[in-house]
N, C-alpha and C. Protein backbone atom coordinates (compact mmCIF):
# COMPACT_ATOMS: atom_id res chain seq x y z
N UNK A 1 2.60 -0.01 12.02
CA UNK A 1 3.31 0.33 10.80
C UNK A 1 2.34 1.09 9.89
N UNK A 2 3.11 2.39 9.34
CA UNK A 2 1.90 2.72 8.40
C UNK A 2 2.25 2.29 7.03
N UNK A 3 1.13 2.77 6.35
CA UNK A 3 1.07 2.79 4.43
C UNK A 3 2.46 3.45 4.17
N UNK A 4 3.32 4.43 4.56
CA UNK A 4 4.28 5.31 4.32
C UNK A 4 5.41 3.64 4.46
N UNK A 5 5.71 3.72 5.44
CA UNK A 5 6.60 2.77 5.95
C UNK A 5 6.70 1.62 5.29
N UNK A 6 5.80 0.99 4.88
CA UNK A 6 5.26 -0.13 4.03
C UNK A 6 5.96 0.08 2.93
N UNK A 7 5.78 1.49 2.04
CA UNK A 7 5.69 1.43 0.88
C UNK A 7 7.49 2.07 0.47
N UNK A 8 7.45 2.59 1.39
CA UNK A 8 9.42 2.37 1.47
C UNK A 8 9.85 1.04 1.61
N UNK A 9 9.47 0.33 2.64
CA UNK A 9 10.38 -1.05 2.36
C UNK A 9 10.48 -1.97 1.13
N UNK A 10 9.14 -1.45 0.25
CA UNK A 10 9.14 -2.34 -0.62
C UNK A 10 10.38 -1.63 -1.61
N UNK A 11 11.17 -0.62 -1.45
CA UNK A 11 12.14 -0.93 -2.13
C UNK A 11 12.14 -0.54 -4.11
N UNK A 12 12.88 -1.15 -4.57
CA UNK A 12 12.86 -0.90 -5.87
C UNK A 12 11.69 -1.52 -6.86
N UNK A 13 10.50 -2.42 -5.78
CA UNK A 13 10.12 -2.74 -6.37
C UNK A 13 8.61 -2.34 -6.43
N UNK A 14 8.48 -1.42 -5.60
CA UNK A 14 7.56 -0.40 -5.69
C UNK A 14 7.11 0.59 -6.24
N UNK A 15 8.95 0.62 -6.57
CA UNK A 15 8.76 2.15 -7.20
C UNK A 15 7.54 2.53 -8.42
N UNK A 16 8.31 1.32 -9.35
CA UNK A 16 7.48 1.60 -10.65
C UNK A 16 5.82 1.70 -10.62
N UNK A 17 5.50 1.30 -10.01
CA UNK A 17 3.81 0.38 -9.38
C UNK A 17 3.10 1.80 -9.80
N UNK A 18 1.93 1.46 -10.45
CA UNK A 18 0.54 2.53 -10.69
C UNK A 18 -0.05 1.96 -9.21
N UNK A 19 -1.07 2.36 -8.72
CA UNK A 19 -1.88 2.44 -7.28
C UNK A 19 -3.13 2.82 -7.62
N UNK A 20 -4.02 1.63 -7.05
CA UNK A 20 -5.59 2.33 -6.63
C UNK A 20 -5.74 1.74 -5.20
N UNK A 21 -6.22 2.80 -4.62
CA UNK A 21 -6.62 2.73 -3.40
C UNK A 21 -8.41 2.92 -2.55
N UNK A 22 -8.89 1.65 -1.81
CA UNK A 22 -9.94 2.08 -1.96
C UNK A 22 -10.15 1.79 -0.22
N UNK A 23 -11.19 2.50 0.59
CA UNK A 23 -11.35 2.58 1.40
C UNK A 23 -12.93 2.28 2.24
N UNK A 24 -13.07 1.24 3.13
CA UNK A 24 -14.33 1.10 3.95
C UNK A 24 -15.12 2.50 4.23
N UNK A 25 -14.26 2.58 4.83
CA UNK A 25 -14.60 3.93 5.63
C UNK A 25 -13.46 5.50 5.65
N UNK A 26 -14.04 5.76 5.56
CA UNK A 26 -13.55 7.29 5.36
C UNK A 26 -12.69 8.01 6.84
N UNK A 27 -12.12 8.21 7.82
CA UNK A 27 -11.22 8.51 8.41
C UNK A 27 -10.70 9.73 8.72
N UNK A 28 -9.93 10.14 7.39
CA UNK A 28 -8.86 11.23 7.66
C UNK A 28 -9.78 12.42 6.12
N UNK A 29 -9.68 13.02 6.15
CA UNK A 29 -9.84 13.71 4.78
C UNK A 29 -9.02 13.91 3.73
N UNK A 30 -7.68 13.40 3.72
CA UNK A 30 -7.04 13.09 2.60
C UNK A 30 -7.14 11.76 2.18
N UNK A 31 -8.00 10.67 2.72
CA UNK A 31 -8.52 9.82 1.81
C UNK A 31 -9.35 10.25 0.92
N UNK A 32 -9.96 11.08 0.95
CA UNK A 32 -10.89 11.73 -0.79
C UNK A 32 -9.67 11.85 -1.62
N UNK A 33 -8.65 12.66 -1.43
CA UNK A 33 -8.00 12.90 -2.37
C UNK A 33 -6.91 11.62 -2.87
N UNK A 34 -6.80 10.78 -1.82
CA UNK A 34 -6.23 8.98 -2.57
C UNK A 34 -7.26 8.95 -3.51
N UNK A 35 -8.58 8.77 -3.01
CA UNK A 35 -9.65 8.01 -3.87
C UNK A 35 -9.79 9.03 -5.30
N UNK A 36 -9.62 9.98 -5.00
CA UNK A 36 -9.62 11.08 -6.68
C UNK A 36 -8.53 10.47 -7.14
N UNK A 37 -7.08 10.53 -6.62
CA UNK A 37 -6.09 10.37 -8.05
C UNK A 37 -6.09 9.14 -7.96
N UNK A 38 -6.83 7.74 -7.20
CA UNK A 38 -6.80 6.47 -7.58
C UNK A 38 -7.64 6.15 -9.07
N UNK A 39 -8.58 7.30 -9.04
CA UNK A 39 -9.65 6.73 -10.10
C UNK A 39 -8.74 6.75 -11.10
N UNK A 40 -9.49 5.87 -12.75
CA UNK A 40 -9.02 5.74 -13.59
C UNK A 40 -7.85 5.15 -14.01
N UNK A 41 -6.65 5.99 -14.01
CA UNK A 41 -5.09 5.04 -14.21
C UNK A 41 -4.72 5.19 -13.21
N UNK A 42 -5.10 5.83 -11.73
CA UNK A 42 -4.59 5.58 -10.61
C UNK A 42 -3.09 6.21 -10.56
N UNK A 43 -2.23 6.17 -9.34
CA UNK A 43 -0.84 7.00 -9.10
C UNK A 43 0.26 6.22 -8.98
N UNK A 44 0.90 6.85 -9.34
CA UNK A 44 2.52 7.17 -8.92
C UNK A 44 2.85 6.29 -7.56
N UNK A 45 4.01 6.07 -7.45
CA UNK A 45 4.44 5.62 -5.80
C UNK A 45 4.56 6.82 -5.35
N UNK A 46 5.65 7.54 -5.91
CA UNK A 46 6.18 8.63 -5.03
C UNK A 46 4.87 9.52 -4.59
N UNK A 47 3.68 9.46 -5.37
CA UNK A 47 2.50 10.53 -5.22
C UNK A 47 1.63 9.61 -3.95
N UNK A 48 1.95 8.83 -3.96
CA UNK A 48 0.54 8.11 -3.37
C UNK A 48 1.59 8.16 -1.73
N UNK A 49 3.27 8.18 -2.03
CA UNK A 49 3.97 8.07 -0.90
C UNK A 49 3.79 9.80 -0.11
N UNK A 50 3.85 10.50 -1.09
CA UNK A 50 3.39 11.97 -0.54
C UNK A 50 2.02 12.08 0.03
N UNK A 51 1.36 11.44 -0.23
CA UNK A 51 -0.34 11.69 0.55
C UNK A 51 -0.32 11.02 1.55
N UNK A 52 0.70 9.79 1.91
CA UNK A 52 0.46 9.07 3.29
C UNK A 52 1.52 9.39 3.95
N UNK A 53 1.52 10.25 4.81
CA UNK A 53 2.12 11.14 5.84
C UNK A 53 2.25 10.23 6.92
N UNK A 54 3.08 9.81 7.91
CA UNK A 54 2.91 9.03 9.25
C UNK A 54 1.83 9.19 10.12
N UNK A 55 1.31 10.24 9.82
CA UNK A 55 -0.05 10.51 11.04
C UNK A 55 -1.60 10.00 10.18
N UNK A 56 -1.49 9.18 9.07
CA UNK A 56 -2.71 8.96 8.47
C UNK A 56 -3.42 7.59 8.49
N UNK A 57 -4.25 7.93 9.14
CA UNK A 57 -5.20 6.92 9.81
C UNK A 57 -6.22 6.37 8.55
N UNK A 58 -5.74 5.35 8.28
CA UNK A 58 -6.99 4.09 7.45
C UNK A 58 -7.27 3.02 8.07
N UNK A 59 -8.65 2.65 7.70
CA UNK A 59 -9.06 1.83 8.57
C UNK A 59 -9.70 0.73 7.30
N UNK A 60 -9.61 -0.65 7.12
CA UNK A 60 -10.05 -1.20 5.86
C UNK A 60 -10.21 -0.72 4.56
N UNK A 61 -8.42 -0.38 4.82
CA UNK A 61 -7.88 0.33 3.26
C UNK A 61 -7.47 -0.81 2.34
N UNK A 62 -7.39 -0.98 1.24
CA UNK A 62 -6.84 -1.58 -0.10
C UNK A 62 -6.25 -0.69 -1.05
N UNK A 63 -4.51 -0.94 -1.22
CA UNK A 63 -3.91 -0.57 -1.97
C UNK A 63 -3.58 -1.69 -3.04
N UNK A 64 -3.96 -1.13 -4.25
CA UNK A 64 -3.48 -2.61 -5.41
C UNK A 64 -2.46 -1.72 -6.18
N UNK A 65 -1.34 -2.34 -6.37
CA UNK A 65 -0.18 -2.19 -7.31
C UNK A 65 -0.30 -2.38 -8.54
N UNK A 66 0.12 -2.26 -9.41
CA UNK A 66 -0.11 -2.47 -11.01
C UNK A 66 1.33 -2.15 -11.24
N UNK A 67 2.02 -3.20 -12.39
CA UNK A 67 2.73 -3.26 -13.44
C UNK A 67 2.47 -3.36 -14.58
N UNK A 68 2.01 -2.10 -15.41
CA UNK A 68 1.61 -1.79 -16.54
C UNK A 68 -0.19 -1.95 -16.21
N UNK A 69 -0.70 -3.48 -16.67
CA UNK A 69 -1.75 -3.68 -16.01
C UNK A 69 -2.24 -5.04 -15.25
N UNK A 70 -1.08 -5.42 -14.98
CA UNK A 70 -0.88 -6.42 -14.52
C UNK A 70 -0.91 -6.09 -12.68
N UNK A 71 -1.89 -6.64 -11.98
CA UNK A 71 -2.25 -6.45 -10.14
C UNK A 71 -0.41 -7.55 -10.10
N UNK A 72 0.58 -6.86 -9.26
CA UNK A 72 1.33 -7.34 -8.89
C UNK A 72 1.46 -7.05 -7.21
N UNK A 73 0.62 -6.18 -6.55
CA UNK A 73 0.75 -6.47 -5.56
C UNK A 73 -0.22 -5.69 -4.90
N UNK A 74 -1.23 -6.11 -3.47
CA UNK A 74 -2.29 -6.14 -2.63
C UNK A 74 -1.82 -5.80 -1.65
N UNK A 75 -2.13 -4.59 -0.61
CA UNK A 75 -1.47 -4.03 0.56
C UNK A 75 -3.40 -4.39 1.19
N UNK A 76 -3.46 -4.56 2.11
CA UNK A 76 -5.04 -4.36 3.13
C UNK A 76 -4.46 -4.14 4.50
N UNK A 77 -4.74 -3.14 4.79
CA UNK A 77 -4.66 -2.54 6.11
C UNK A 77 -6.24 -3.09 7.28
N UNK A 78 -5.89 -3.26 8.06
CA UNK A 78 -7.36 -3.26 9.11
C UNK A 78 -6.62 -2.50 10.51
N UNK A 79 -7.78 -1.34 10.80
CA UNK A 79 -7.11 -0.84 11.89
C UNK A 79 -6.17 -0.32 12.09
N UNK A 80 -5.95 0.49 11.21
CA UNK A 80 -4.53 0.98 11.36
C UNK A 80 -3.44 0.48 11.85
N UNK A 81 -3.36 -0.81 12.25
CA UNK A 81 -1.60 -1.98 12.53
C UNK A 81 -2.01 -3.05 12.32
N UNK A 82 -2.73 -3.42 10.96
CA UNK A 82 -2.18 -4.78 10.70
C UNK A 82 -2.26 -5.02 9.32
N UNK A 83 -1.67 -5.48 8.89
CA UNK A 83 -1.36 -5.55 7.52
C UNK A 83 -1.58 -7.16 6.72
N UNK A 84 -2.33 -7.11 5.79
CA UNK A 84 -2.19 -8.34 4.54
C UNK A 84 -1.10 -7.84 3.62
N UNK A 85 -0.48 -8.71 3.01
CA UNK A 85 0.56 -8.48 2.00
C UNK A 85 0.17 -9.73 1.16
N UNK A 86 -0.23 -9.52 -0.32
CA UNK A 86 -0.12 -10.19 -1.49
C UNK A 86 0.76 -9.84 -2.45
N UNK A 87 2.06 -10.57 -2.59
CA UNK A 87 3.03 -10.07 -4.25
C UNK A 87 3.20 -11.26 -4.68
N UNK A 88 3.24 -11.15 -6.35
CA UNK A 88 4.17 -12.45 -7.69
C UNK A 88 5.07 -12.67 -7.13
N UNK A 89 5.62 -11.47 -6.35
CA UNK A 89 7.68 -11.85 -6.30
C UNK A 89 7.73 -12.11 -5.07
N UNK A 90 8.03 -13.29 -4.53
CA UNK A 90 8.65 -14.08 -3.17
C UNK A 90 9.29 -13.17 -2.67
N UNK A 91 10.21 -12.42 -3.45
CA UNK A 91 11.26 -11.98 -2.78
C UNK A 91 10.87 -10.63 -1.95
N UNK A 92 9.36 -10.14 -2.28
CA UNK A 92 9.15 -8.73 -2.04
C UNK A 92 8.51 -9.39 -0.46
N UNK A 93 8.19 -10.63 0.04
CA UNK A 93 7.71 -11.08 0.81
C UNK A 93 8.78 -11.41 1.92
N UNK A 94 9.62 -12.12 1.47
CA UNK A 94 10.88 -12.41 2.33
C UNK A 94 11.79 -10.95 2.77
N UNK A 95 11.80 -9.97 1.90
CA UNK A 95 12.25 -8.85 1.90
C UNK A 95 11.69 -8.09 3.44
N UNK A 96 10.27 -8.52 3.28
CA UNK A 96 9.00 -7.62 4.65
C UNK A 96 9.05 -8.30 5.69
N UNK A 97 9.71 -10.27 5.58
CA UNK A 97 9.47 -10.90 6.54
C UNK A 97 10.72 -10.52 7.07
N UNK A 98 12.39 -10.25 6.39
CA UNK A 98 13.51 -9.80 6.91
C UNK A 98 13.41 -8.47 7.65
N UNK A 99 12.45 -7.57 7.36
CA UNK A 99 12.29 -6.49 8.52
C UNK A 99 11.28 -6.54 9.38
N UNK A 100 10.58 -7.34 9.93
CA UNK A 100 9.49 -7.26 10.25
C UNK A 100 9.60 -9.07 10.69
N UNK A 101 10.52 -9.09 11.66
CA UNK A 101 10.27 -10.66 12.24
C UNK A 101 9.03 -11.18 12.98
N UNK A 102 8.42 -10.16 13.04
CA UNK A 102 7.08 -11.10 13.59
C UNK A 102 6.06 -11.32 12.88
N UNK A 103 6.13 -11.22 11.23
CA UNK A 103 5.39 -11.64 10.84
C UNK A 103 4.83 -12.25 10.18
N UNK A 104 3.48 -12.54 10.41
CA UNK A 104 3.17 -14.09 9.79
C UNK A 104 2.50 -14.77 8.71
N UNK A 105 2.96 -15.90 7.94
CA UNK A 105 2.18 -16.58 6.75
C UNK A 105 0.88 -16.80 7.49
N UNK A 106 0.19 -16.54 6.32
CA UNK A 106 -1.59 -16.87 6.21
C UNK A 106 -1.52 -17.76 5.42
């Protein structure tokens, strides 16, 4: 599953979300340009959804969500297919576990 895919399912509740994104290791070369518009107040969904294309390879990425300035939600990628998910809202969890039956509480 990528960052793209991810960040569609989350739905309406993504939308609003500011984004910083930070990365182990470097990969693809449009991770410089996540890490430029992450600095400072960080992006947009729809912007951060335009830079992650299906073919973009991260490898011990961290995406943090923000509501206003409040961290409402933690994406960590390892390896390009596997995913941590941290959100406030249960429901954005049950939402990922309803598409995505195999996956599992930590």
């Amino acid at each position: 599953m990528t960052l793209a895919e991810l960040l569609v399912r989350l739905g309406s509740f993504g939308l609003d979300l500011t984004w910083r994104i930070e990365f182990d290791e470097i990969v693809d070369p449009r991770c410089v340009e996540l890490q430029r518009r992450s600095a400072d107040t960080g992006m947009d969904t729809l912007t951060l959804l335009s830079l992650t294309t299906p073919f973009l390879q991260l490898i011990d990425a961290e995406a943090r969500g923000f509501a206003e300035d409040e961290l409402v939600l933690v994406l960590t990628e390892f390896d390009s297919s596997s995913w941590d998910v941290r959100a406030v809202d249960e429901r954005v969890l049950s939402e990922l576990r309803h598409h995505y039956p195999g996956a599992e509480d930590l």
